[in-house]
C-alpha atoms as a PDB file:
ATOM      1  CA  UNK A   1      38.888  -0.762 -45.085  1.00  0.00           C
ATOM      2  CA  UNK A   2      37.315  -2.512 -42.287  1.00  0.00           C
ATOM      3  CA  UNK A   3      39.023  -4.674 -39.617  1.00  0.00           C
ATOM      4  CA  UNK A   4      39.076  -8.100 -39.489  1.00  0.00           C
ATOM      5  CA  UNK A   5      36.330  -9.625 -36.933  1.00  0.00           C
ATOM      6  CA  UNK A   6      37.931 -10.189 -33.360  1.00  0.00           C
ATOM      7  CA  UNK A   7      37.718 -13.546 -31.258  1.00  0.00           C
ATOM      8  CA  UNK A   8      35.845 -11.267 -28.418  1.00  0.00           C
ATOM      9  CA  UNK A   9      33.379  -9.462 -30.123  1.00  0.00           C
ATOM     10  CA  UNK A  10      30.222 -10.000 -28.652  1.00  0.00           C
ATOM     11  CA  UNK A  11      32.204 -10.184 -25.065  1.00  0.00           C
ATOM     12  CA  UNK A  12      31.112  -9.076 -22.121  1.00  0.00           C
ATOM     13  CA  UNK A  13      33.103  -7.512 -20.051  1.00  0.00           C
ATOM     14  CA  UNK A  14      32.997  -9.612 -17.303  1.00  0.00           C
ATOM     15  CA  UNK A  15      33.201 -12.561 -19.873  1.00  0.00           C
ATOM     16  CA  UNK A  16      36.724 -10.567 -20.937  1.00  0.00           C
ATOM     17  CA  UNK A  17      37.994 -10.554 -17.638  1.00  0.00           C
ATOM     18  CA  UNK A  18      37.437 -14.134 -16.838  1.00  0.00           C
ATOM     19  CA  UNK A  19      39.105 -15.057 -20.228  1.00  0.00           C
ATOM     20  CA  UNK A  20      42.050 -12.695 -19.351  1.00  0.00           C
ATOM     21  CA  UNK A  21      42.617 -13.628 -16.102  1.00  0.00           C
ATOM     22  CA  UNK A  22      41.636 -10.094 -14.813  1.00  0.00           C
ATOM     23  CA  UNK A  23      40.243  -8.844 -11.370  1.00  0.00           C
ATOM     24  CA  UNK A  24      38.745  -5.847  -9.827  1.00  0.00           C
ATOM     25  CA  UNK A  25      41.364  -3.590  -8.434  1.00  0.00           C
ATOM     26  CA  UNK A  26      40.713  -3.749  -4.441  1.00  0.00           C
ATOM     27  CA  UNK A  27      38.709  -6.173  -4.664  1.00  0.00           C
ATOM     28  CA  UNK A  28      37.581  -8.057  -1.032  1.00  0.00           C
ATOM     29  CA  UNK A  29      39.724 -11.187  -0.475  1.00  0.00           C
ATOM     30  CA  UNK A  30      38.103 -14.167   1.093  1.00  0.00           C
ATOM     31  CA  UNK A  31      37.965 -14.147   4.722  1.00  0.00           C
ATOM     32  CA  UNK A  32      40.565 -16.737   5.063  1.00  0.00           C
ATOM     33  CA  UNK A  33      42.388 -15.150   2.540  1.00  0.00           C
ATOM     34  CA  UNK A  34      42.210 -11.525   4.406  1.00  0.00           C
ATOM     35  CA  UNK A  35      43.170 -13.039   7.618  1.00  0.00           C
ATOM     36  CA  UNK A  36      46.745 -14.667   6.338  1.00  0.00           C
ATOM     37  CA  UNK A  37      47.431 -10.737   4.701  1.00  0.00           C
ATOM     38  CA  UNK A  38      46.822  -9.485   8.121  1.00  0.00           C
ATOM     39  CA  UNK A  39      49.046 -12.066   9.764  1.00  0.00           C
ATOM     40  CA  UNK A  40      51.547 -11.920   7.113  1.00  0.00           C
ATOM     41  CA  UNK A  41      51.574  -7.931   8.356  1.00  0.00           C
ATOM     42  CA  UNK A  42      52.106  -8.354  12.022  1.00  0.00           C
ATOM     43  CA  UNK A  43      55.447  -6.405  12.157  1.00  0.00           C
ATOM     44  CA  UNK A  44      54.017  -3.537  10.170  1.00  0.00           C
ATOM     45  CA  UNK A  45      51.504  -3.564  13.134  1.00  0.00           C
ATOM     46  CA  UNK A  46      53.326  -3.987  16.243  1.00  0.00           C
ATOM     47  CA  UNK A  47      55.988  -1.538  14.306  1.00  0.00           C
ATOM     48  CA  UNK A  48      53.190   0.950  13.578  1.00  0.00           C
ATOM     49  CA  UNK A  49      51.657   0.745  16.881  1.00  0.00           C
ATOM     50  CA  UNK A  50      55.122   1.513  18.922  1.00  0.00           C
ATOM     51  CA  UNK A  51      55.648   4.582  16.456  1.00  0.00           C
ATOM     52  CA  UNK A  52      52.208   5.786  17.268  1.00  0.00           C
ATOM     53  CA  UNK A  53      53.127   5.192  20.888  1.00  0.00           C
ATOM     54  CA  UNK A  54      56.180   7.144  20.785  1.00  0.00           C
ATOM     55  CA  UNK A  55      54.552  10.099  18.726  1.00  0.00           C
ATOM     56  CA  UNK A  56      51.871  10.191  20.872  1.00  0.00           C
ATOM     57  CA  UNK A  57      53.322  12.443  23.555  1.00  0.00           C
ATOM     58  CA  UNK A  58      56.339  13.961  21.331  1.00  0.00           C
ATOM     59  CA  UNK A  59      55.637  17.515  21.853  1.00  0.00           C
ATOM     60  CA  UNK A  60      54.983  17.591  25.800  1.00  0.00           C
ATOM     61  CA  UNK A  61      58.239  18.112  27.789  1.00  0.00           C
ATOM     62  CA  UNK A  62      56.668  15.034  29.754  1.00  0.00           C
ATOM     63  CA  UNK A  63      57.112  13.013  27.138  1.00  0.00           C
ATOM     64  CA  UNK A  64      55.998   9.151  27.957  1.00  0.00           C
ATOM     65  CA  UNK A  65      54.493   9.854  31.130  1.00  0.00           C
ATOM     66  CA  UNK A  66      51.398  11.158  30.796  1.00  0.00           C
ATOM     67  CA  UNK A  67      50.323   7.942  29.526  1.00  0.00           C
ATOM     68  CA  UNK A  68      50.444   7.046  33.217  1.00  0.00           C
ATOM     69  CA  UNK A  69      49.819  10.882  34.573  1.00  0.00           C
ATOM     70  CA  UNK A  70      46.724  11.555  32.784  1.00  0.00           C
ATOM     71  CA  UNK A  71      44.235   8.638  33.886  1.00  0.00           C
ATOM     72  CA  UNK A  72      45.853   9.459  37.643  1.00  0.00           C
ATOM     73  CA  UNK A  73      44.806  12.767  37.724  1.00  0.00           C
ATOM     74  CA  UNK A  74      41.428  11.755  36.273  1.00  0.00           C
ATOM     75  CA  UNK A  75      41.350   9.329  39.218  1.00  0.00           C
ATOM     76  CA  UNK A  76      42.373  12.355  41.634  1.00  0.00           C
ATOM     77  CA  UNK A  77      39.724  14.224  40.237  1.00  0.00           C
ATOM     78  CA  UNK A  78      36.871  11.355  40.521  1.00  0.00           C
ATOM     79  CA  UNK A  79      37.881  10.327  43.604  1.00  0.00           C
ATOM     80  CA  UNK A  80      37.395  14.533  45.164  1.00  0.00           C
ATOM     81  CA  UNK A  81      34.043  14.502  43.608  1.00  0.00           C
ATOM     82  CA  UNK A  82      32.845  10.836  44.304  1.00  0.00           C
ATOM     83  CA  UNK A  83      35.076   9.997  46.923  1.00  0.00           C
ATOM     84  CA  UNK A  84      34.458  12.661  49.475  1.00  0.00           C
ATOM     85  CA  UNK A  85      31.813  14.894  48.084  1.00  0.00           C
ATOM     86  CA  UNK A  86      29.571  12.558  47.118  1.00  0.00           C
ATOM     87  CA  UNK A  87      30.425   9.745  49.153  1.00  0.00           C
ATOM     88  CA  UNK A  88      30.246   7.306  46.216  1.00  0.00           C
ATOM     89  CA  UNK A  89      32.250   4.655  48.730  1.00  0.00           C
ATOM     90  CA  UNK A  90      29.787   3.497  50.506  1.00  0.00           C
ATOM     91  CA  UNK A  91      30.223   0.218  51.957  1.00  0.00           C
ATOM     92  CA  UNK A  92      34.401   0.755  51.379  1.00  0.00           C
ATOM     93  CA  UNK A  93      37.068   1.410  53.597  1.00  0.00           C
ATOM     94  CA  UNK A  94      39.479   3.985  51.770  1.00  0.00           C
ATOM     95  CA  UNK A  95      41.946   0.980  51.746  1.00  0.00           C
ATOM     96  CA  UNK A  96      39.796  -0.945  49.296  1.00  0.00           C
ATOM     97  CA  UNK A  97      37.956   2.361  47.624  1.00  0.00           C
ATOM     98  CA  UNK A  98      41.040   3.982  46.282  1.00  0.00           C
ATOM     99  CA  UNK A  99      42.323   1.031  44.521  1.00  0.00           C
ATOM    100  CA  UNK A 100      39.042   0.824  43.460  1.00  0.00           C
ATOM    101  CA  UNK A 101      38.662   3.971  41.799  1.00  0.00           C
ATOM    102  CA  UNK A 102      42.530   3.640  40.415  1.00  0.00           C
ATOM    103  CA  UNK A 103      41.733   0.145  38.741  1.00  0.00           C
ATOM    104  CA  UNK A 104      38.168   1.641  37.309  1.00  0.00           C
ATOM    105  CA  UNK A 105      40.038   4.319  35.505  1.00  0.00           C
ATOM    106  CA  UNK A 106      43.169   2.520  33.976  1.00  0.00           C
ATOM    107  CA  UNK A 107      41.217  -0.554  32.560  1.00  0.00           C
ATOM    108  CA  UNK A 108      37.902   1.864  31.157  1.00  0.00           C
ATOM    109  CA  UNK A 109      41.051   4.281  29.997  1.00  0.00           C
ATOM    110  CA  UNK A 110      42.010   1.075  27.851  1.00  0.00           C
ATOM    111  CA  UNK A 111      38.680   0.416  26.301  1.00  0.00           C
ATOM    112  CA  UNK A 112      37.522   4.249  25.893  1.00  0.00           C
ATOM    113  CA  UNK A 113      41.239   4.980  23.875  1.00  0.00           C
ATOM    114  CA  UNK A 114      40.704   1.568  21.916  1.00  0.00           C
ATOM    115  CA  UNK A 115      37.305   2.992  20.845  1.00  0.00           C
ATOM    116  CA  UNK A 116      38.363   6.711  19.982  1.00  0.00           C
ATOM    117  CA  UNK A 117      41.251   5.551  17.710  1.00  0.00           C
ATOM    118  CA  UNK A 118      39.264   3.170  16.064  1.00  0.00           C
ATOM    119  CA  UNK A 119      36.731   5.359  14.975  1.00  0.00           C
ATOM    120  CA  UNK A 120      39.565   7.713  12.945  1.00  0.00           C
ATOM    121  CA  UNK A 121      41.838   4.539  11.951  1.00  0.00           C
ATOM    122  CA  UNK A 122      40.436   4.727   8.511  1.00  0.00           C
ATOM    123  CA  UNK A 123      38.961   8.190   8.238  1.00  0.00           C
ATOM    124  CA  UNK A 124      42.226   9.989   9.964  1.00  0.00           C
ATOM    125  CA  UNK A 125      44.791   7.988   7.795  1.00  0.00           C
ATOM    126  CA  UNK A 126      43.178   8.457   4.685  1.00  0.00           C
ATOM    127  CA  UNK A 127      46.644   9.151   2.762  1.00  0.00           C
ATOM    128  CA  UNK A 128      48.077   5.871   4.096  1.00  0.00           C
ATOM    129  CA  UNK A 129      45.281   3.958   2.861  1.00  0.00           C
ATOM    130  CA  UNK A 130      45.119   5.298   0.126  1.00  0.00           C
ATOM    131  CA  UNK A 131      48.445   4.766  -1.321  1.00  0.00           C
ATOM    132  CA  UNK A 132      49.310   1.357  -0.025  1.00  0.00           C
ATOM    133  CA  UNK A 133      47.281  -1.585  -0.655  1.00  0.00           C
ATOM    134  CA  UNK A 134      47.636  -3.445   2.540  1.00  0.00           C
ATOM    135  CA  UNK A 135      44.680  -4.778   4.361  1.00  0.00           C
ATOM    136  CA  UNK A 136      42.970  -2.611   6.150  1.00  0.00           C
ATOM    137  CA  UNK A 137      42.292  -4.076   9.661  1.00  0.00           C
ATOM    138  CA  UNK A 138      46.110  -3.474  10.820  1.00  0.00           C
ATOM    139  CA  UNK A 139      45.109  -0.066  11.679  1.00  0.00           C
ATOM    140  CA  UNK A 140      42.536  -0.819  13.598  1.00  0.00           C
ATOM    141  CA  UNK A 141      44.212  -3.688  15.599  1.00  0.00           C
ATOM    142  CA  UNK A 142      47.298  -1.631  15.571  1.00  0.00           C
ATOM    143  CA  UNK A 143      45.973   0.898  17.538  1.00  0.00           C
ATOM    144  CA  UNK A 144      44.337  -1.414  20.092  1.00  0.00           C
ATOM    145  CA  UNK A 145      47.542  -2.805  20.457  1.00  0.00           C
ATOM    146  CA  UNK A 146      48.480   0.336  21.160  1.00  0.00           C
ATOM    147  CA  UNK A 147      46.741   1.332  23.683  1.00  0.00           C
ATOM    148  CA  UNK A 148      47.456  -2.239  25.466  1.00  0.00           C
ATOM    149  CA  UNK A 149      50.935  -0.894  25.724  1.00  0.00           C
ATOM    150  CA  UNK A 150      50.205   2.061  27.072  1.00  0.00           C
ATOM    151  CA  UNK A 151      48.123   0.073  29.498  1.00  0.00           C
ATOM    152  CA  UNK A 152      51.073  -2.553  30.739  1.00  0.00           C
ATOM    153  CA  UNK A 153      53.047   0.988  30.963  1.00  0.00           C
ATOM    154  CA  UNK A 154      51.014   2.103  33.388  1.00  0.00           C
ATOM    155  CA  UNK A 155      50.162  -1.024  35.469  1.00  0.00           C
ATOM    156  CA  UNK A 156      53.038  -0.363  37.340  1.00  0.00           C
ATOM    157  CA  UNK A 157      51.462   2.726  38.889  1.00  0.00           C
ATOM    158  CA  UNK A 158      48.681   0.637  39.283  1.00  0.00           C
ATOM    159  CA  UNK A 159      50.500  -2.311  41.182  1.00  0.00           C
ATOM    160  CA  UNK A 160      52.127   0.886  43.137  1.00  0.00           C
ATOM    161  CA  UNK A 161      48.758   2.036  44.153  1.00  0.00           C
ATOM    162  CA  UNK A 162      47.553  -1.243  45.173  1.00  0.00           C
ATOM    163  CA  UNK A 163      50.092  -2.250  47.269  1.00  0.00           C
ATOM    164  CA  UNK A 164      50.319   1.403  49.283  1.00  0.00           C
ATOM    165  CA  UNK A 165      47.086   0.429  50.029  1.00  0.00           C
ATOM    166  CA  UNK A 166      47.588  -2.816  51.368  1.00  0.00           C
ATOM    167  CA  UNK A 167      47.046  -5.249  48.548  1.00  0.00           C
ATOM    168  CA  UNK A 168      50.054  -7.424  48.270  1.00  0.00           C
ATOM    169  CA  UNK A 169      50.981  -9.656  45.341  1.00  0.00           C
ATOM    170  CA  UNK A 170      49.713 -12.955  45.326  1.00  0.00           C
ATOM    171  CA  UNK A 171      48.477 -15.877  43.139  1.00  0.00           C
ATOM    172  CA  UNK A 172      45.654 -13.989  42.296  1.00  0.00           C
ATOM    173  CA  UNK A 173      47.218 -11.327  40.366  1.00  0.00           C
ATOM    174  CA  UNK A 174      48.070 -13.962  37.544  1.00  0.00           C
ATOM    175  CA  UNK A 175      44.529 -13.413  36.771  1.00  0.00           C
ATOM    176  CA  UNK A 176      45.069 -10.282  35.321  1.00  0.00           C
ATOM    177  CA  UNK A 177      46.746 -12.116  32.190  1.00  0.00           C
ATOM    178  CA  UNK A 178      43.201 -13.553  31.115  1.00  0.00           C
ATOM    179  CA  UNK A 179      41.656 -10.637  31.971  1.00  0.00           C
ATOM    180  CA  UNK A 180      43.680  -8.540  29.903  1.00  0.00           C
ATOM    181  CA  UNK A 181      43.808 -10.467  26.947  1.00  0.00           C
ATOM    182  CA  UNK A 182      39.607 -10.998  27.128  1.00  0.00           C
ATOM    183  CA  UNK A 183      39.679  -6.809  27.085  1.00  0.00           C
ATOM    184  CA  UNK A 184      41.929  -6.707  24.600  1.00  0.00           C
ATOM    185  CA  UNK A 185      40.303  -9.056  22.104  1.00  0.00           C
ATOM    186  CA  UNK A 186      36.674  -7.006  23.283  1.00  0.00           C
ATOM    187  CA  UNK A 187      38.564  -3.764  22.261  1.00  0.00           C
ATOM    188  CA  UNK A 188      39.958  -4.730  19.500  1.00  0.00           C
ATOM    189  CA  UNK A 189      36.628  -5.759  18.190  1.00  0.00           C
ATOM    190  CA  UNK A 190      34.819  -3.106  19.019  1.00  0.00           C
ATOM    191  CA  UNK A 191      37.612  -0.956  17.155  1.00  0.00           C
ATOM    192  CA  UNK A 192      37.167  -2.296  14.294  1.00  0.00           C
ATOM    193  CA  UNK A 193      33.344  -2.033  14.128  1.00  0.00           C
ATOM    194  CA  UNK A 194      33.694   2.119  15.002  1.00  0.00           C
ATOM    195  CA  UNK A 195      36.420   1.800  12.379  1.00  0.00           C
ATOM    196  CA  UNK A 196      33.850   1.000   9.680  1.00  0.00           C
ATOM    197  CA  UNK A 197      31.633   3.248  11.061  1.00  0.00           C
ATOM    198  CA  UNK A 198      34.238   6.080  11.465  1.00  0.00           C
ATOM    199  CA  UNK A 199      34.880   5.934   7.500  1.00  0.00           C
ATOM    200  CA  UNK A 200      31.524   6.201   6.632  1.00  0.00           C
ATOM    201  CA  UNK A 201      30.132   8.591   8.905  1.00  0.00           C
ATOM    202  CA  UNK A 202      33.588  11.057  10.125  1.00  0.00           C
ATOM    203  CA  UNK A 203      31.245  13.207  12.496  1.00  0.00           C
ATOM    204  CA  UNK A 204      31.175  10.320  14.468  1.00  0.00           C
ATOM    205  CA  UNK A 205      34.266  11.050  16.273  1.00  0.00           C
ATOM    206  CA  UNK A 206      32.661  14.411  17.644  1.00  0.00           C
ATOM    207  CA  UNK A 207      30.094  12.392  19.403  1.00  0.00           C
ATOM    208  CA  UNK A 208      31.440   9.695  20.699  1.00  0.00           C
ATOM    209  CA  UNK A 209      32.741  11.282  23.632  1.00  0.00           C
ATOM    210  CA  UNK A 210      29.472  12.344  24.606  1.00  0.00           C
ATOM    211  CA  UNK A 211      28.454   8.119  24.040  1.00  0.00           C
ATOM    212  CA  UNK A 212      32.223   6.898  25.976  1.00  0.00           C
ATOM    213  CA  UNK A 213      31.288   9.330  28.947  1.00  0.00           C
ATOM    214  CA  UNK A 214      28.061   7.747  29.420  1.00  0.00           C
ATOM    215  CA  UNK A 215      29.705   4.426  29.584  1.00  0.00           C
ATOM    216  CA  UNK A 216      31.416   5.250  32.056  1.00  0.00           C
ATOM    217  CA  UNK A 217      29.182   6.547  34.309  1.00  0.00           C
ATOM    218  CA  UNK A 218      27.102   3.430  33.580  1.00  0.00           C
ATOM    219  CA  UNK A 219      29.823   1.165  34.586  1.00  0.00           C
ATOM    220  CA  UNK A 220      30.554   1.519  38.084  1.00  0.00           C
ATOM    221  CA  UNK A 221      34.215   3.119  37.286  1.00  0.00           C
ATOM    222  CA  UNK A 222      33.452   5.128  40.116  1.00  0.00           C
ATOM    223  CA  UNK A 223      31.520   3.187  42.474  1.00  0.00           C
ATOM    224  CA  UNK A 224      29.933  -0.145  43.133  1.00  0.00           C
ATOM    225  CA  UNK A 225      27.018  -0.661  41.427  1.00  0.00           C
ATOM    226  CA  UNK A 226      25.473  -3.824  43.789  1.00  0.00           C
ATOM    227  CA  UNK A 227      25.663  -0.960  46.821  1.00  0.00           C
ATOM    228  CA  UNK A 228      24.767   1.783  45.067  1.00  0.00           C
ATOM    229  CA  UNK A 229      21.591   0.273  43.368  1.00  0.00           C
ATOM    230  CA  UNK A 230      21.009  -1.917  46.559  1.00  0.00           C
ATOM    231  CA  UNK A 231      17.060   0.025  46.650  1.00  0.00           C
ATOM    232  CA  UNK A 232      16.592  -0.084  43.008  1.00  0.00           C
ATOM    233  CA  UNK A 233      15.080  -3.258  40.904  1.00  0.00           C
ATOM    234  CA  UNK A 234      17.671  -6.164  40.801  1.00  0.00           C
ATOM    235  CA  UNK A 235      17.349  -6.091  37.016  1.00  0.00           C
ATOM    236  CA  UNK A 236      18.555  -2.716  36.638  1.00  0.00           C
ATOM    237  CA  UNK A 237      22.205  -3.759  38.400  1.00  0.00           C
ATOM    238  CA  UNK A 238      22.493  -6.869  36.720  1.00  0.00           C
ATOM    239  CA  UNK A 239      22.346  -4.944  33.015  1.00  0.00           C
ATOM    240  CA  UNK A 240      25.131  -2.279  34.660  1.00  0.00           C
ATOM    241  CA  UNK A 241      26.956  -5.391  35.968  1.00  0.00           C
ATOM    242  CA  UNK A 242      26.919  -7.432  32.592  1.00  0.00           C
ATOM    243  CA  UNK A 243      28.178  -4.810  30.290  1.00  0.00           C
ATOM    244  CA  UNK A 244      31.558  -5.535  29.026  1.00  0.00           C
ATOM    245  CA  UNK A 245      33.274  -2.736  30.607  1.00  0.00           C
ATOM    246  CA  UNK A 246      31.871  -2.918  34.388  1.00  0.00           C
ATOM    247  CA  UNK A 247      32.740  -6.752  33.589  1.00  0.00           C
ATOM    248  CA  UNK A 248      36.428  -6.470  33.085  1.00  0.00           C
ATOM    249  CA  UNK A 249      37.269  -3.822  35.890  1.00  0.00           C
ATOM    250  CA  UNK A 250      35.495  -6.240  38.125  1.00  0.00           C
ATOM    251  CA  UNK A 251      37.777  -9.276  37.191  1.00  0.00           C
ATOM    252  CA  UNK A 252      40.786  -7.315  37.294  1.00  0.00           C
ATOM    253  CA  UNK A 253      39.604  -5.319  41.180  1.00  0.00           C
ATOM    254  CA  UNK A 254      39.019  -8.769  42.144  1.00  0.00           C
ATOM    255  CA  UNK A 255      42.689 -10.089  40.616  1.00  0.00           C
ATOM    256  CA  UNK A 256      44.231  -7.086  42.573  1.00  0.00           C
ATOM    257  CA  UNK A 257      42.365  -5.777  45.552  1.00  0.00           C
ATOM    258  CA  UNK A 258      42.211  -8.398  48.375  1.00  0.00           C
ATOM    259  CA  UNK A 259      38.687  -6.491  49.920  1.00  0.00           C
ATOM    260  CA  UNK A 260      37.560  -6.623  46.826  1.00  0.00           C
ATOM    261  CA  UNK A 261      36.353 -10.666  46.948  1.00  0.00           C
ATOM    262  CA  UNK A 262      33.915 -12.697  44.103  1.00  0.00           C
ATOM    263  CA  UNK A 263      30.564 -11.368  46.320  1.00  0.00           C
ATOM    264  CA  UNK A 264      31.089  -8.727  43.978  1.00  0.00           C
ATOM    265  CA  UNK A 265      31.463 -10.259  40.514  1.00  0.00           C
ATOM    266  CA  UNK A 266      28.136 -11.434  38.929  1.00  0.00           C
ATOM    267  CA  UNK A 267      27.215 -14.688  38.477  1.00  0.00           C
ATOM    268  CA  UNK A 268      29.553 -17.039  35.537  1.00  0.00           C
ATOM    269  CA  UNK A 269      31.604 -13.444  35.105  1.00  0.00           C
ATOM    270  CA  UNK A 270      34.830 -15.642  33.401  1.00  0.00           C
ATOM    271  CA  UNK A 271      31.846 -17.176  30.943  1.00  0.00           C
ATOM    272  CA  UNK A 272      30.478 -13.155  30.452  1.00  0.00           C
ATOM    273  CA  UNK A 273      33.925 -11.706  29.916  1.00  0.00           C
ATOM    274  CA  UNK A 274      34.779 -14.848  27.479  1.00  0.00           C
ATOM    275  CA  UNK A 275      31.493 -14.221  25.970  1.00  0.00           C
ATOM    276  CA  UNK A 276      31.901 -10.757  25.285  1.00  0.00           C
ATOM    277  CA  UNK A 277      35.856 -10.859  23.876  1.00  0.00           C
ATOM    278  CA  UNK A 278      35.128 -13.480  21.448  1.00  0.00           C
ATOM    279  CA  UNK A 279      31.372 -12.067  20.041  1.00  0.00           C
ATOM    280  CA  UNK A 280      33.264  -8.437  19.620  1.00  0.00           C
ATOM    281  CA  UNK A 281      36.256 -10.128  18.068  1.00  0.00           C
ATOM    282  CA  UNK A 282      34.851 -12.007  15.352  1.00  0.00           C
ATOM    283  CA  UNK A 283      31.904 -10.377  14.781  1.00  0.00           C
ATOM    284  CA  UNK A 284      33.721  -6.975  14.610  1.00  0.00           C
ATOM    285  CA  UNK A 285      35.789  -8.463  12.183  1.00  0.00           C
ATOM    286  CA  UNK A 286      33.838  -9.835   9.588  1.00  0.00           C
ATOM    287  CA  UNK A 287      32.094  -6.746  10.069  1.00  0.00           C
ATOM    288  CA  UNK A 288      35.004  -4.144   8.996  1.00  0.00           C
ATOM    289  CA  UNK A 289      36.055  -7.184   6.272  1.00  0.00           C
ATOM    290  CA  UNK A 290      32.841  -6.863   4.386  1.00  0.00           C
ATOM    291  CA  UNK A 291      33.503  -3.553   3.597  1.00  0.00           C
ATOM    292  CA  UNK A 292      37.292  -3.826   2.901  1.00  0.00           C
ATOM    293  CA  UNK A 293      37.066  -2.640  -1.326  1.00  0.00           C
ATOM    294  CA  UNK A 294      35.319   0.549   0.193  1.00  0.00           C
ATOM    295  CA  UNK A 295      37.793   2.302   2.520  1.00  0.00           C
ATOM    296  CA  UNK A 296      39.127   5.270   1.146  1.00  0.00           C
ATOM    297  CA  UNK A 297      37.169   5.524  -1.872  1.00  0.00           C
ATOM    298  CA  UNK A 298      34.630   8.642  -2.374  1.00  0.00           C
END
């Protein structure tokens, strides 16, 4: 006995869906779509971030203050080999060279961390994504926004530095408001392009390191690249100057150090920094939202 003919034989599948009412488990919301799930998960990610914070330095005896300890010593360290050995101050009283070098480190510290937990947000949390269907950019931005916390943690070393060395508070240090949130929107960005990257390719965390150490070498953390490419093509300090990261420590050196004045900052540097924050921002994440159905799968 044969059964009766059925309204969707000859059906496609995709024809059976549509009847139905059916989608594609995971499937990629719309962009406007995506960005109300990710607002509509803020306290997830300002909760997730704190945690992260907190669990960051649970096992040292420490505890909380090597967030501020670590990028000192590297500053201690920096500042023996390019500070007195090889003279890397040129031009700069130690007044104006040590807040310098303490500023360079903190604000690169903030980028370089943004970078290396973006590239394992995805790849390193693997269980959490997963299991949950949430959208996947909070861990990305979560972790930036972690590391801007560790950041405004440690500014008050920072402020401490600056002012044993004779830079005082005034009007200018409101300036480091704009500058930090033009980092911030740069790192998160950039975050959320290695993110992508990081789930696809997992190696990637072993080498970039080796990338973030160039960087930083290339960015003047440790001394001023006008003066110390004073002899060499103009060309070549203006690329060192312009990259996002020499372009931030300078606005913030300038917000803080009062030897530090706008002779030093490149030409339309608020329109660079601006420039920078909002092509990383949005282009990093449409970038990680165009492959949001693929993270965690394979």
């Amino acid at each position: 006995m044969t059964a009766p003919p059925s309204p969707d034989d000859g059906l496609t599948a995709a024809e059976l869906a549509a009847k139905y009412g059916l989608s594609v488990s995971g499937a990629r919301p719309s962009l406007v779509e995506y960005v109300r799930q990710l607002w509509d998960r803020r306290h997830f990610i300002l909760a997730f971030s704190r945690a992260k914070l907190t669990a960051q330095y649970s096992q040292a005896k420490l505890g909380q203050l090597w967030q501020v300890v670590t990028p000192l010593l590297n500053a201690a360290v920096y500042f023996f080999i390019f500070g007195v050995i090889l003279e890397a101050d040129r031009g700069m009283s130690r007044e104006v060279y040590i807040p310098f070098l303490v500023t360079g480190v903190f604000v690169f510290t903030f980028t370089q961390s943004s970078v290396m937990a973006g590239v394992r947000a995805i790849s390193g949390n693997l269980g959490l994504v997963r299991a949950l269907h949430f959208p996947r950019a909070s861990l990305p931005v979560s972790f930036s926004l972690q590391q801007l916390q560790q950041l405004l943690a440690s500014m008050i070393v920072l402020v401490a530095v600056t002012c044993a060395f004779g830079s005082y508070p005034d009007l200018s240090w409101l300036l480091m408001v704009p500058v930090l949130a033009l980092q911030f929107l740069f790192n998160t960005g950039l975050a959320l392009i290695m993110a992508r990257a990081g789930a696809k390719t997992p190696d990637l965390a072993q080498l970039m390191p080796f990338v973030m150490r160039t960087w930083m070498y290339a960015s003047g953390v440790m001394y001023s690249i006008p003066i110390m490419l004073a002899d060499k093509p103009q060309w070549i300090a203006d690329v060192l100057q312009w990259n996002p990261a020499a372009i931030y420590m300078d606005l913030m050196r300038f917000a803080l150090i009062d030897g530090y004045g706008s002779e030093n900052l490149p030409n339309h540097v608020w329109a660079v920094a601006g420039g920078w924050a909002l092509l990383f921002a949005v282009g990093g994440f449409v970038y990680f939202w165009k492959a949001e159905e693929r993270y965690g799968r394979g």
